[in-house]
C-alpha atoms as a PDB file:
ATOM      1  CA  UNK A   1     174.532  48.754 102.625  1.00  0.00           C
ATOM      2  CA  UNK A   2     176.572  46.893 105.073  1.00  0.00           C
ATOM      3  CA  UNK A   3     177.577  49.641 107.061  1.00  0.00           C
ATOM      4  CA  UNK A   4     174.499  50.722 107.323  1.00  0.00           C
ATOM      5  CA  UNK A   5     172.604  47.831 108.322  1.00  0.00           C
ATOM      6  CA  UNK A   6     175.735  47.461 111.243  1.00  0.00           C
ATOM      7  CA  UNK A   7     174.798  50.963 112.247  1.00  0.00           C
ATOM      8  CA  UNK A   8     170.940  49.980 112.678  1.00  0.00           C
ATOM      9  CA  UNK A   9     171.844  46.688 114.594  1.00  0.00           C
ATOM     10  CA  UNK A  10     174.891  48.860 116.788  1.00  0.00           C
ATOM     11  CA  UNK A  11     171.402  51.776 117.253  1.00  0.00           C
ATOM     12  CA  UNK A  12     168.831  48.824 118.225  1.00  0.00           C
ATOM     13  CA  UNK A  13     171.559  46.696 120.910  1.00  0.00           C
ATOM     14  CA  UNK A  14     172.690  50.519 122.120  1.00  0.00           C
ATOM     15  CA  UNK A  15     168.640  50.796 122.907  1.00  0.00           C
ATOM     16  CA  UNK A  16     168.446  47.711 124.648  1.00  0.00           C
ATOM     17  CA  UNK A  17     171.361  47.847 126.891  1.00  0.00           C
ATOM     18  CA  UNK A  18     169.853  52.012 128.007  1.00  0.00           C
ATOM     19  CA  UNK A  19     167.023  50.512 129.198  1.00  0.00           C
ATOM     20  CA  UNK A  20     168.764  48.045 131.342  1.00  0.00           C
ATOM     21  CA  UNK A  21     170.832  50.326 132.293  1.00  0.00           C
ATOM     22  CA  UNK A  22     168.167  52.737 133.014  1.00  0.00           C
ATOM     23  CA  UNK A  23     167.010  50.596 135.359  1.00  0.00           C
ATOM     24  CA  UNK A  24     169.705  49.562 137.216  1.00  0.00           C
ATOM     25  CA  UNK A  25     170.845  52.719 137.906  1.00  0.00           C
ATOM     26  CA  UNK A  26     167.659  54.150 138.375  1.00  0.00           C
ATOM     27  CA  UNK A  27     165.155  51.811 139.788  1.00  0.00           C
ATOM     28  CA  UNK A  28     167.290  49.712 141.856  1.00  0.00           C
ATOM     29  CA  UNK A  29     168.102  52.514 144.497  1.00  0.00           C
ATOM     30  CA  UNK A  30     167.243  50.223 147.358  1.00  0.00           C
ATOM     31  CA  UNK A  31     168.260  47.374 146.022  1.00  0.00           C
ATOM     32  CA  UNK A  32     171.615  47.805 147.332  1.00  0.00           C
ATOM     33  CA  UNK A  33     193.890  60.213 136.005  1.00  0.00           C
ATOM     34  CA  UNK A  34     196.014  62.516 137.044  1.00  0.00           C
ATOM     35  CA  UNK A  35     200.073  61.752 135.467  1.00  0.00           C
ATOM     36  CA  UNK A  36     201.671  62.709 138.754  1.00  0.00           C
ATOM     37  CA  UNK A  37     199.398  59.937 140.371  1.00  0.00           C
ATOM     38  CA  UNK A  38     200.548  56.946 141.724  1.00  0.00           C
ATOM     39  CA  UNK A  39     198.503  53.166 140.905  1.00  0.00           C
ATOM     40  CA  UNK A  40     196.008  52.612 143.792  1.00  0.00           C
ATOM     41  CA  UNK A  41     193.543  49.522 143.987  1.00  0.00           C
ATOM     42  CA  UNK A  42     191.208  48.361 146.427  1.00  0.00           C
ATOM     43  CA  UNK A  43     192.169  45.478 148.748  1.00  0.00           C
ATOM     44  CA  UNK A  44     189.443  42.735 148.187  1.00  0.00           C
ATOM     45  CA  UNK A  45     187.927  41.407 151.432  1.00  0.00           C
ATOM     46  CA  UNK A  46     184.543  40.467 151.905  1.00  0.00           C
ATOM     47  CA  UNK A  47     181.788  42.316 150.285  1.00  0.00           C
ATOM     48  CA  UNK A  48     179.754  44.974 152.404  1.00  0.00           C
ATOM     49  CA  UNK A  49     175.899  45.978 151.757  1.00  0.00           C
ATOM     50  CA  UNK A  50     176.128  50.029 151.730  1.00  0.00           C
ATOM     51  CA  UNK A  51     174.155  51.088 154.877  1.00  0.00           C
ATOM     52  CA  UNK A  52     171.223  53.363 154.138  1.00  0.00           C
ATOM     53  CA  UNK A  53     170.886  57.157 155.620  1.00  0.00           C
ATOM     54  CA  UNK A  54     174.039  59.080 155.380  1.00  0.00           C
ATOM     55  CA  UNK A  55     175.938  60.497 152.147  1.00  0.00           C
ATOM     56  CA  UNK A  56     177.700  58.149 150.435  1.00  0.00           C
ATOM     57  CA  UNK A  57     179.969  57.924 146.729  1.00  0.00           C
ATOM     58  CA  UNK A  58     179.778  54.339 145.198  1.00  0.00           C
ATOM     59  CA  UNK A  59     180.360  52.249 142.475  1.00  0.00           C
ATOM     60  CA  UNK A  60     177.680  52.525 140.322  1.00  0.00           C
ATOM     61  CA  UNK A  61     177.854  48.982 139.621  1.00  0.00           C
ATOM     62  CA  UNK A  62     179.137  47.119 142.758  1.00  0.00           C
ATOM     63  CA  UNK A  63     177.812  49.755 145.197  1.00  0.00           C
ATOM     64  CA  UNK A  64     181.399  49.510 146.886  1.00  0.00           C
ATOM     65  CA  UNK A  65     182.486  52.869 148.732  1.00  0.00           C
ATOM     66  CA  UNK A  66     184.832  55.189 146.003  1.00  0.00           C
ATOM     67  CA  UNK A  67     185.319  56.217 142.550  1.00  0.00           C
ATOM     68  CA  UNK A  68     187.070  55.507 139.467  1.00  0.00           C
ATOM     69  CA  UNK A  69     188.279  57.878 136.984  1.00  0.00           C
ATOM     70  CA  UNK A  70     186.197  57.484 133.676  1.00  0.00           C
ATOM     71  CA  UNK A  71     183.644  55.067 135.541  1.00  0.00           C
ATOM     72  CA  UNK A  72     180.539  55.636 136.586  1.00  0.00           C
ATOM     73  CA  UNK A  73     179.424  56.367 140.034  1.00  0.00           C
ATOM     74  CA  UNK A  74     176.498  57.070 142.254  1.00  0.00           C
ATOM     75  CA  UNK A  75     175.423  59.528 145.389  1.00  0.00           C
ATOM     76  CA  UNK A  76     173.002  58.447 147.610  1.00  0.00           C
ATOM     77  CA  UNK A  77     172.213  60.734 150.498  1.00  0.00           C
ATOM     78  CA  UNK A  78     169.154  62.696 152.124  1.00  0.00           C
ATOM     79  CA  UNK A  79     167.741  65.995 151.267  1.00  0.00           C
ATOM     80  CA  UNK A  80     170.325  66.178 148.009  1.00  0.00           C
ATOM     81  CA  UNK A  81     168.570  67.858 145.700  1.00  0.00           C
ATOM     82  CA  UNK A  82     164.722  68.824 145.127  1.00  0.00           C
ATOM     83  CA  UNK A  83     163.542  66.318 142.449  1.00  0.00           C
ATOM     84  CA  UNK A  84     160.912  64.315 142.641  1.00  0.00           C
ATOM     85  CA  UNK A  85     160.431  61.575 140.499  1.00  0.00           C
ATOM     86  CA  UNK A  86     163.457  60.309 138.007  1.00  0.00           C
ATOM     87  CA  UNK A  87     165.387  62.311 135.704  1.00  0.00           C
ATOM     88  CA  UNK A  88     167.529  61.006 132.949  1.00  0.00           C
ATOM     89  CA  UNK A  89     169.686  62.729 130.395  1.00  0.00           C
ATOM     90  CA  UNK A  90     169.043  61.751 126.810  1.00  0.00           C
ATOM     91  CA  UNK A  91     171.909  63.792 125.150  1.00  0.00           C
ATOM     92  CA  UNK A  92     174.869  63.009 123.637  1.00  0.00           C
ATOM     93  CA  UNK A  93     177.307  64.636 125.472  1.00  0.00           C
ATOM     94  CA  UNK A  94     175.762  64.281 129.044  1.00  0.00           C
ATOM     95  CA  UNK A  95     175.232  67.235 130.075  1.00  0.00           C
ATOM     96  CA  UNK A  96     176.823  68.425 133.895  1.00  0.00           C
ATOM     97  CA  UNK A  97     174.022  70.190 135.658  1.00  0.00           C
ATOM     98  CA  UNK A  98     170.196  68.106 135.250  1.00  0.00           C
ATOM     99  CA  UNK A  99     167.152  69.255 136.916  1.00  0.00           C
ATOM    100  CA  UNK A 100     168.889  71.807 138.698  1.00  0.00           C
ATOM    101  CA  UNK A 101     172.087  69.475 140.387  1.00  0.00           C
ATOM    102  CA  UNK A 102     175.395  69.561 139.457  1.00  0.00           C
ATOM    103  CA  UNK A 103     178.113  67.072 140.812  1.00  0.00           C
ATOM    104  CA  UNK A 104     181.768  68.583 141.316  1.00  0.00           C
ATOM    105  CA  UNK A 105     184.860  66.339 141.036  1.00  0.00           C
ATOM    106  CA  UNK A 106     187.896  67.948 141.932  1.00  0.00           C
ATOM    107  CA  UNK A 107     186.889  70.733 140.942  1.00  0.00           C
ATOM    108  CA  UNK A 108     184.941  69.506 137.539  1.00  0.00           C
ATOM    109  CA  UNK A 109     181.836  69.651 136.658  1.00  0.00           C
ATOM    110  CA  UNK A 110     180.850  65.792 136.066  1.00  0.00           C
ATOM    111  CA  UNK A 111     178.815  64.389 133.235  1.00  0.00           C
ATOM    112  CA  UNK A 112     175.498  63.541 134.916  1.00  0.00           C
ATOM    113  CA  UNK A 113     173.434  60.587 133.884  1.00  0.00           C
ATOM    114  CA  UNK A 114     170.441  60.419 136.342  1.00  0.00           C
ATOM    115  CA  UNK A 115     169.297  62.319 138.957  1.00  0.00           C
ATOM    116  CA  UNK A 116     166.323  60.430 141.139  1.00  0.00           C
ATOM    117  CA  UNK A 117     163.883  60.062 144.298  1.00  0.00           C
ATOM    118  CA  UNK A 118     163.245  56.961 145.765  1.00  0.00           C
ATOM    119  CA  UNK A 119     162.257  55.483 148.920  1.00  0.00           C
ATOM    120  CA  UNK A 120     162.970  58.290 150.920  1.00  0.00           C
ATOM    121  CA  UNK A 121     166.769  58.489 149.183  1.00  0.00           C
ATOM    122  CA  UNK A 122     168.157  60.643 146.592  1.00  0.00           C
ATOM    123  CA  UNK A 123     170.358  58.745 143.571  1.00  0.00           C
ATOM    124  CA  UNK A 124     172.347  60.470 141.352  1.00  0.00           C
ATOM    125  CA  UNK A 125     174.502  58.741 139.254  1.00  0.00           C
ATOM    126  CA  UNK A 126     177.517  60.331 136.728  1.00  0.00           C
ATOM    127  CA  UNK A 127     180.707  59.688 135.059  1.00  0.00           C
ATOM    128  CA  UNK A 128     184.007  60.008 137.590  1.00  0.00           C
ATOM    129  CA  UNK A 129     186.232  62.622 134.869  1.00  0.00           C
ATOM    130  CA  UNK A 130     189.197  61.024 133.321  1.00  0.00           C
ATOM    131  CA  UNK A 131     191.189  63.598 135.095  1.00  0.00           C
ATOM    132  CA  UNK A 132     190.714  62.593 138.428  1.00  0.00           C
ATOM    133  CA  UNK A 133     193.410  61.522 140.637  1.00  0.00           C
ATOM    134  CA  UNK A 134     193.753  58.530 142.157  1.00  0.00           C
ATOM    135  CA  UNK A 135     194.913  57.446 146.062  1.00  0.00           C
ATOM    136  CA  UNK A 136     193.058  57.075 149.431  1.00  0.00           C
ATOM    137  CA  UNK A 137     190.936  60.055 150.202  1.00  0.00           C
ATOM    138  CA  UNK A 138     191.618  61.458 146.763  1.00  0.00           C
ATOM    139  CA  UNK A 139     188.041  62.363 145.381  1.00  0.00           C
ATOM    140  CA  UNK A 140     187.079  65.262 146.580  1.00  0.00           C
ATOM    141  CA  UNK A 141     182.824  64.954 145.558  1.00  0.00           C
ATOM    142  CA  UNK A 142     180.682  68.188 145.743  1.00  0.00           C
ATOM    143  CA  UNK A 143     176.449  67.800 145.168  1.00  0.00           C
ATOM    144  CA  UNK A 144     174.959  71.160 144.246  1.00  0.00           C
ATOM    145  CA  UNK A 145     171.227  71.675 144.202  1.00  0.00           C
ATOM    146  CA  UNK A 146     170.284  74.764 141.997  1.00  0.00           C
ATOM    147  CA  UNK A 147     173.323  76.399 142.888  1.00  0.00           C
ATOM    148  CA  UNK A 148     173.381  75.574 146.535  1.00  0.00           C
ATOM    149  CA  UNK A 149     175.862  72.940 148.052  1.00  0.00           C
ATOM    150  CA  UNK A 150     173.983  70.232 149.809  1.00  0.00           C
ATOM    151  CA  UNK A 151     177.245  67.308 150.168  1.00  0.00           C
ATOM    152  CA  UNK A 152     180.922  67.605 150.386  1.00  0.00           C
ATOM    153  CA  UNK A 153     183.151  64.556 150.978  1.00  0.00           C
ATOM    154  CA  UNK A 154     186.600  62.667 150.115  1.00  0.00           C
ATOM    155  CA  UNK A 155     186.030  59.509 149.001  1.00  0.00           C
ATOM    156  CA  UNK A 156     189.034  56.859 147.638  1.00  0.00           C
ATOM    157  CA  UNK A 157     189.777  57.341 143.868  1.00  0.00           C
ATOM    158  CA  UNK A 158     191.005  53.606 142.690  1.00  0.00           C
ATOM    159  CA  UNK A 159     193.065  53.128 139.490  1.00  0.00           C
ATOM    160  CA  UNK A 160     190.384  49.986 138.541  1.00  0.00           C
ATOM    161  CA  UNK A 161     187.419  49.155 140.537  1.00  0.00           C
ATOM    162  CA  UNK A 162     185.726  46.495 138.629  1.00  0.00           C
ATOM    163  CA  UNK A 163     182.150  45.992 139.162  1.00  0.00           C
ATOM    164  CA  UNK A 164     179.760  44.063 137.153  1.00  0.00           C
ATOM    165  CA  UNK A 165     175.997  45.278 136.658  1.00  0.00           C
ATOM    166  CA  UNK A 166     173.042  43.319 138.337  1.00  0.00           C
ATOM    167  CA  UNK A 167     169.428  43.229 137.660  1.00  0.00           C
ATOM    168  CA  UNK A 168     167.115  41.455 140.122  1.00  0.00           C
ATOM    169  CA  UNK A 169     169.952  41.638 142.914  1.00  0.00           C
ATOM    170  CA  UNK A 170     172.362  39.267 141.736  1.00  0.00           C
ATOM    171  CA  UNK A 171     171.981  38.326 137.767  1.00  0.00           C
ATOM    172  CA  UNK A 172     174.877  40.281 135.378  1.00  0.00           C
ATOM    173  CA  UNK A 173     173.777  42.411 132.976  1.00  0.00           C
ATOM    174  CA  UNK A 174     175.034  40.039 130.254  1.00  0.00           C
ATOM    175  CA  UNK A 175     173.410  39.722 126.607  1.00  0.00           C
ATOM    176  CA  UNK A 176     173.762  37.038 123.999  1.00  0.00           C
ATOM    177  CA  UNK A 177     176.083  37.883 121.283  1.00  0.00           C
ATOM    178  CA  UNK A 178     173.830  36.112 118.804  1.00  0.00           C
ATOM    179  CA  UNK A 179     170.380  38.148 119.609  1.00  0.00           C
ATOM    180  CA  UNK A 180     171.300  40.288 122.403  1.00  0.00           C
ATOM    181  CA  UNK A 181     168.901  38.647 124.294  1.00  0.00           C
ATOM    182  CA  UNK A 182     169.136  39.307 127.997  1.00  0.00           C
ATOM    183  CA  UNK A 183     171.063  36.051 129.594  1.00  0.00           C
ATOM    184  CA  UNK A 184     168.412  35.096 132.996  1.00  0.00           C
ATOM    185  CA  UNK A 185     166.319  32.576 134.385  1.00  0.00           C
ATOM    186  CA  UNK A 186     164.364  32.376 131.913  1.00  0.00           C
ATOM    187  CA  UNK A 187     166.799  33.061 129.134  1.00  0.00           C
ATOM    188  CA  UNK A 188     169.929  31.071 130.196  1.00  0.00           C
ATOM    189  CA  UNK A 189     173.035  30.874 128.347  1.00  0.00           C
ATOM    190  CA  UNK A 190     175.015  27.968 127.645  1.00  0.00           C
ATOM    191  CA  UNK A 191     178.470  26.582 126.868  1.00  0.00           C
ATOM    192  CA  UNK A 192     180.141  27.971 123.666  1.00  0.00           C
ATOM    193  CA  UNK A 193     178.494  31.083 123.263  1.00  0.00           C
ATOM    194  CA  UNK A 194     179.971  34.429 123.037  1.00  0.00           C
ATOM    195  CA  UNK A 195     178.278  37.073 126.022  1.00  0.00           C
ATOM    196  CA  UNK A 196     178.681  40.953 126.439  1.00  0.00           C
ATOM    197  CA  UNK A 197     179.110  41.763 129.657  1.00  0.00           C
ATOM    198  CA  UNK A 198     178.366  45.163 131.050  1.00  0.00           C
ATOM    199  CA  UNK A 199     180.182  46.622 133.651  1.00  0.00           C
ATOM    200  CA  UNK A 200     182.162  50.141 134.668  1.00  0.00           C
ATOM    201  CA  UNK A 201     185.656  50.678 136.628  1.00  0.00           C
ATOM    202  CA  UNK A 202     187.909  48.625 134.276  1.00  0.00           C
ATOM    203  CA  UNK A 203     190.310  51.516 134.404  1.00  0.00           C
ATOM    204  CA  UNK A 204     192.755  53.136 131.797  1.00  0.00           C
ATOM    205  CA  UNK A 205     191.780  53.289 128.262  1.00  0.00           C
ATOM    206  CA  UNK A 206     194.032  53.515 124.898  1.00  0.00           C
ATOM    207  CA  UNK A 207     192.155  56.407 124.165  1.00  0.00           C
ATOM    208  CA  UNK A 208     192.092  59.933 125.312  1.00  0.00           C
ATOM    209  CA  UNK A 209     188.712  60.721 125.708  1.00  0.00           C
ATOM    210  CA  UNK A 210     186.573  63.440 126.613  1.00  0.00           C
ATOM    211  CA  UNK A 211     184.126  63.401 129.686  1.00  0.00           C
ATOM    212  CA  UNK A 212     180.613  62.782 128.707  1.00  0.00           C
ATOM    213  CA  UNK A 213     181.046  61.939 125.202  1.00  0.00           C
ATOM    214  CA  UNK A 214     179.872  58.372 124.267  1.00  0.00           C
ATOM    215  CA  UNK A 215     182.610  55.952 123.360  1.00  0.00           C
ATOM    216  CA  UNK A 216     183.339  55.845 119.677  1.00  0.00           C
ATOM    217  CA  UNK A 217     183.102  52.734 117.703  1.00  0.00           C
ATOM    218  CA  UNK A 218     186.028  53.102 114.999  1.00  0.00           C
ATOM    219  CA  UNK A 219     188.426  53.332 116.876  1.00  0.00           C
ATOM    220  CA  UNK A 220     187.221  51.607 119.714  1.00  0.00           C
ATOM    221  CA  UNK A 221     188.413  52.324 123.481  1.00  0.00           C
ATOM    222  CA  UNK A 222     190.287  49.317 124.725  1.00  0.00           C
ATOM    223  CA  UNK A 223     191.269  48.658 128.546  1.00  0.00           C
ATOM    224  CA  UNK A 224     195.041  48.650 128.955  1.00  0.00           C
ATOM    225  CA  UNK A 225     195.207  45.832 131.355  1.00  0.00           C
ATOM    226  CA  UNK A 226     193.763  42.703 130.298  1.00  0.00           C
ATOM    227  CA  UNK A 227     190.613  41.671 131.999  1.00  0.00           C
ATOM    228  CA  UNK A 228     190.172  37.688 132.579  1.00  0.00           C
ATOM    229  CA  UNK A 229     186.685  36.907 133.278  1.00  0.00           C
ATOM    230  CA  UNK A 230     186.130  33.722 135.793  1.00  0.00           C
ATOM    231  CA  UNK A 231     183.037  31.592 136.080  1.00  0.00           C
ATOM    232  CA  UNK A 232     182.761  28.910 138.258  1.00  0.00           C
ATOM    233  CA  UNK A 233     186.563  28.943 139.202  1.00  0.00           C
ATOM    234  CA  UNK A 234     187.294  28.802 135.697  1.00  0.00           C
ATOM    235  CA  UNK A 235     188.797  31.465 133.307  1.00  0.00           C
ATOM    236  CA  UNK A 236     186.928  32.307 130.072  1.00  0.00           C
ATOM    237  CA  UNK A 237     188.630  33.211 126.552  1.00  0.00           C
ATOM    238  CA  UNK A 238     188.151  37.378 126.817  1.00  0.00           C
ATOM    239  CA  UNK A 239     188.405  38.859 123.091  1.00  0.00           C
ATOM    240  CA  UNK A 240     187.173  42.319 123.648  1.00  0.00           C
ATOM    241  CA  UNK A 241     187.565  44.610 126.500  1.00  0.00           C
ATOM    242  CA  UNK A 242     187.166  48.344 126.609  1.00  0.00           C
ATOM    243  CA  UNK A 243     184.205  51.208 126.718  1.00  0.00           C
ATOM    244  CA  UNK A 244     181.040  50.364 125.019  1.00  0.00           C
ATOM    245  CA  UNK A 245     180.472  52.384 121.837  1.00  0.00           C
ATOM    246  CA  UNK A 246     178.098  54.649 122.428  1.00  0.00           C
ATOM    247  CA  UNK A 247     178.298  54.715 126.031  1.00  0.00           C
ATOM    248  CA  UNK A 248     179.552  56.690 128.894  1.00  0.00           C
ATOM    249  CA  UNK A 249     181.493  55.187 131.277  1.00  0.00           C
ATOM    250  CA  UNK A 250     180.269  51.799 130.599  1.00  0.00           C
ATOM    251  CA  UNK A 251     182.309  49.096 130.113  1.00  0.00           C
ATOM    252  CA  UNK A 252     181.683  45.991 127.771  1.00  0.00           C
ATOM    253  CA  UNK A 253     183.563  42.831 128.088  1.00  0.00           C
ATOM    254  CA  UNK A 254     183.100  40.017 125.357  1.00  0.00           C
ATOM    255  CA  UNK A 255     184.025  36.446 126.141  1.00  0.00           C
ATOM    256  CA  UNK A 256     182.809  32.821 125.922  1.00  0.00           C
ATOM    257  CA  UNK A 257     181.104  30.619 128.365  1.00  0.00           C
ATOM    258  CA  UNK A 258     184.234  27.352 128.766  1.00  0.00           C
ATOM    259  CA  UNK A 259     182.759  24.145 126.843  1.00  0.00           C
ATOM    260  CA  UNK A 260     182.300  22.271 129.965  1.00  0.00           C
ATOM    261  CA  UNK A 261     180.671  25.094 132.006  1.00  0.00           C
ATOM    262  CA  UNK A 262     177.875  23.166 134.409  1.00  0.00           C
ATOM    263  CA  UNK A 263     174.310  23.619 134.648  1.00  0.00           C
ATOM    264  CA  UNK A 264     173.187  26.321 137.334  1.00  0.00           C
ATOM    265  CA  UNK A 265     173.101  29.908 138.366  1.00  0.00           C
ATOM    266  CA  UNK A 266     177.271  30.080 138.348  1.00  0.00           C
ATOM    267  CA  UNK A 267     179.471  32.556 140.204  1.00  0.00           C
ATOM    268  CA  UNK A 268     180.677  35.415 137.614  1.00  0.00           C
ATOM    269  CA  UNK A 269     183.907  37.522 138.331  1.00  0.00           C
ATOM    270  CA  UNK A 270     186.340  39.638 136.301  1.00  0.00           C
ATOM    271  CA  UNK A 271     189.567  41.025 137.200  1.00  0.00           C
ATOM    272  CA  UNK A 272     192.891  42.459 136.402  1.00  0.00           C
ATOM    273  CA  UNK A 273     196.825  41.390 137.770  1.00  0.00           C
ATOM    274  CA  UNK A 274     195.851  44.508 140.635  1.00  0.00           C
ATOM    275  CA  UNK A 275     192.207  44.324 140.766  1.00  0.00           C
ATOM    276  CA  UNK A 276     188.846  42.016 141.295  1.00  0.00           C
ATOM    277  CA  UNK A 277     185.217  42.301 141.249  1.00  0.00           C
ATOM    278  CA  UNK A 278     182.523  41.289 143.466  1.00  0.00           C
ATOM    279  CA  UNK A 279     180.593  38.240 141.617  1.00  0.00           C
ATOM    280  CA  UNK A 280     177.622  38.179 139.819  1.00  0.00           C
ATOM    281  CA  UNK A 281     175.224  35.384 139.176  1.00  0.00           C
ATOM    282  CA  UNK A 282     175.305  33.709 135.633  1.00  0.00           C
ATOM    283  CA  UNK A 283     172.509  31.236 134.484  1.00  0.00           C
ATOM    284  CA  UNK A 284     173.951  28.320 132.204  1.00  0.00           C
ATOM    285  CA  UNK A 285     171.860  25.364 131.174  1.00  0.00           C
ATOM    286  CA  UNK A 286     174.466  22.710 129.577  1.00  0.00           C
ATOM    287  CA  UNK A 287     172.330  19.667 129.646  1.00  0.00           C
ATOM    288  CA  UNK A 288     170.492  19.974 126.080  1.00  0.00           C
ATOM    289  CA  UNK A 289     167.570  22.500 127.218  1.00  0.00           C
ATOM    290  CA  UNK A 290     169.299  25.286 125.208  1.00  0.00           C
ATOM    291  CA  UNK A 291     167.075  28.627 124.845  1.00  0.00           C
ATOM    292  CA  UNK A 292     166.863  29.103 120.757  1.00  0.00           C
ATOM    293  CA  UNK A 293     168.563  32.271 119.731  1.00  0.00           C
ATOM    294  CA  UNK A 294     166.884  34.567 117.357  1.00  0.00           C
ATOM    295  CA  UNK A 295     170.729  35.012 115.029  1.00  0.00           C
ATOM    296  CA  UNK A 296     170.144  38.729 113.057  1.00  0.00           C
ATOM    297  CA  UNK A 297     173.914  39.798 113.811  1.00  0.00           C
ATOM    298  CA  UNK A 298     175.840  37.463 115.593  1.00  0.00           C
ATOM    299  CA  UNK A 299     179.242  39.182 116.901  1.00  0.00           C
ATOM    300  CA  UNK A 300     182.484  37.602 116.011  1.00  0.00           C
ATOM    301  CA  UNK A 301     184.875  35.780 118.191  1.00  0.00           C
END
């Protein structure tokens, strides 16, 4: 009875967080490895909008130029493929050609997640294969439209490439652990309680996994290097980071918002010894206005 009231709750948060997801990958359009590889991160400077028009490979989550092996990533471009409209995959595997396109890594057929027209722009977004390898210039990205090649180009293939995902521009896709509730404006969180954060590019796993197969729960997929999350300058205990279960490419980090965390809309970071992400924005009230929390399955510290 336990288990099974676990697997409704794991079914119901898994629901919540593909419609977010849906619509940051989807909606938000204009809003923005191998063994014989060597380690290669990105050097942080300052963050760069992506410039609308020509072809480009991103983060799916930052919308940085390059790819990650095992992440997710998007193409934006012109004249891509011939869909109208937004396509999603609702399988389990993903499959690797959707409404006619297929995405070529390397010379592997990628797991495809969406596939959409907007504002004069074609999206699609899919998981980098674990196989990749990594180094400047070292993704070699192919876009196929019902057979015919419509983008070629080398992008840089990063070890990690941590990027957190925003809704609204600038808030992290970050739910309460007590009601999954969706931590905004509105909904703020506040010191002491435990947040999932979503995010992609966290790198090497403890698993080997298979591309386009959602993460599995028991075991689940841990990150090899140890992810410290930092709000407002200051680091946050971490207890969980790896692949979401259920998910493809997604990352999920659990931590705790530090006991004296301030009131405001706080600067949100995670990184690893080699690698760091762009900030999000992180609402926390701490002065007593505390949103209540509808508790059905609180997660554990």
């Amino acid at each position: 009875m336990r288990k099974e009231k676990y697997n409704q709750e794991l079914h119901w948060r898994a629901k919540r967080v593909s419609i977010l997801l849906l619509g940051v990958l989807t909606i938000a359009i204009g809003a923005a490895q191998a063994a014989d590889s060597k380690p290669f991160f990105r050097q942080r400077t300052e963050q760069k909008s992506r410039d609308a028009g020509g072809t480009v490979v991103v983060n799916a989550a930052s919308f940085e130029s390059g790819i990650s092996p095992g992440g997710l990533a998007t193409v934006f471009g012109i004249d891509l493929t011939s869909v109208n409209g937004v396509i999603v995959a609702g399988t389990n595997p993903l499959p690797t050609l959707l409404g006619g396109v297929q995405v070529i890594v390397n010379g592997l057929a990628a797991p495809i997640f969406s596939v959409a027209y907007a504002n004069g722009e074609d999206q699609i977004s899919f998981q980098v294969p674990y196989e990749t390898p990594v180094g400047p210039g070292a993704g070699f990205v192919r876009v196929l439209d019902h057979g015919f090649e419509t983008a070629r180009l080398s992008v840089d293939s990063f070890t990690e490439d941590p990027g957190i995902f925003v809704y609204q521009g600038q808030y992290a896709v970050a739910l309460s652990g007590t009601d999954y509730s969706l931590i905004g404006p509105r909904n703020p969180t506040f010191p002491g309680e435990i947040l999932l954060l979503y995010t992609t590019g966290l790198g090497p796993l403890s698993l080997n996994l298979t591309d386009g197969y959602g993460a599995p729960s028991n075991p689940l997929a841990y990150t090899v290097q140890p992810l410290q999350v930092v709000l407002d300058g200051e680091n946050c205990r971490v207890f969980f980071s790896g692949l979401a279960p259920g998910f493809v490419g997604l990352y999920q980090v659990n931590f705790v918002v530090p006991n004296d965390a301030r009131s405001g809309n706080l600067n949100l970071r995670i990184q690893s010894p080699f690698a760091t992400s762009t900030d999000a924005t992180l609402p926390v009230e701490s002065d007593g206005n505390r949103p209540e929390r509808n508790s059905k399955s609180p997660i554990q510290k």
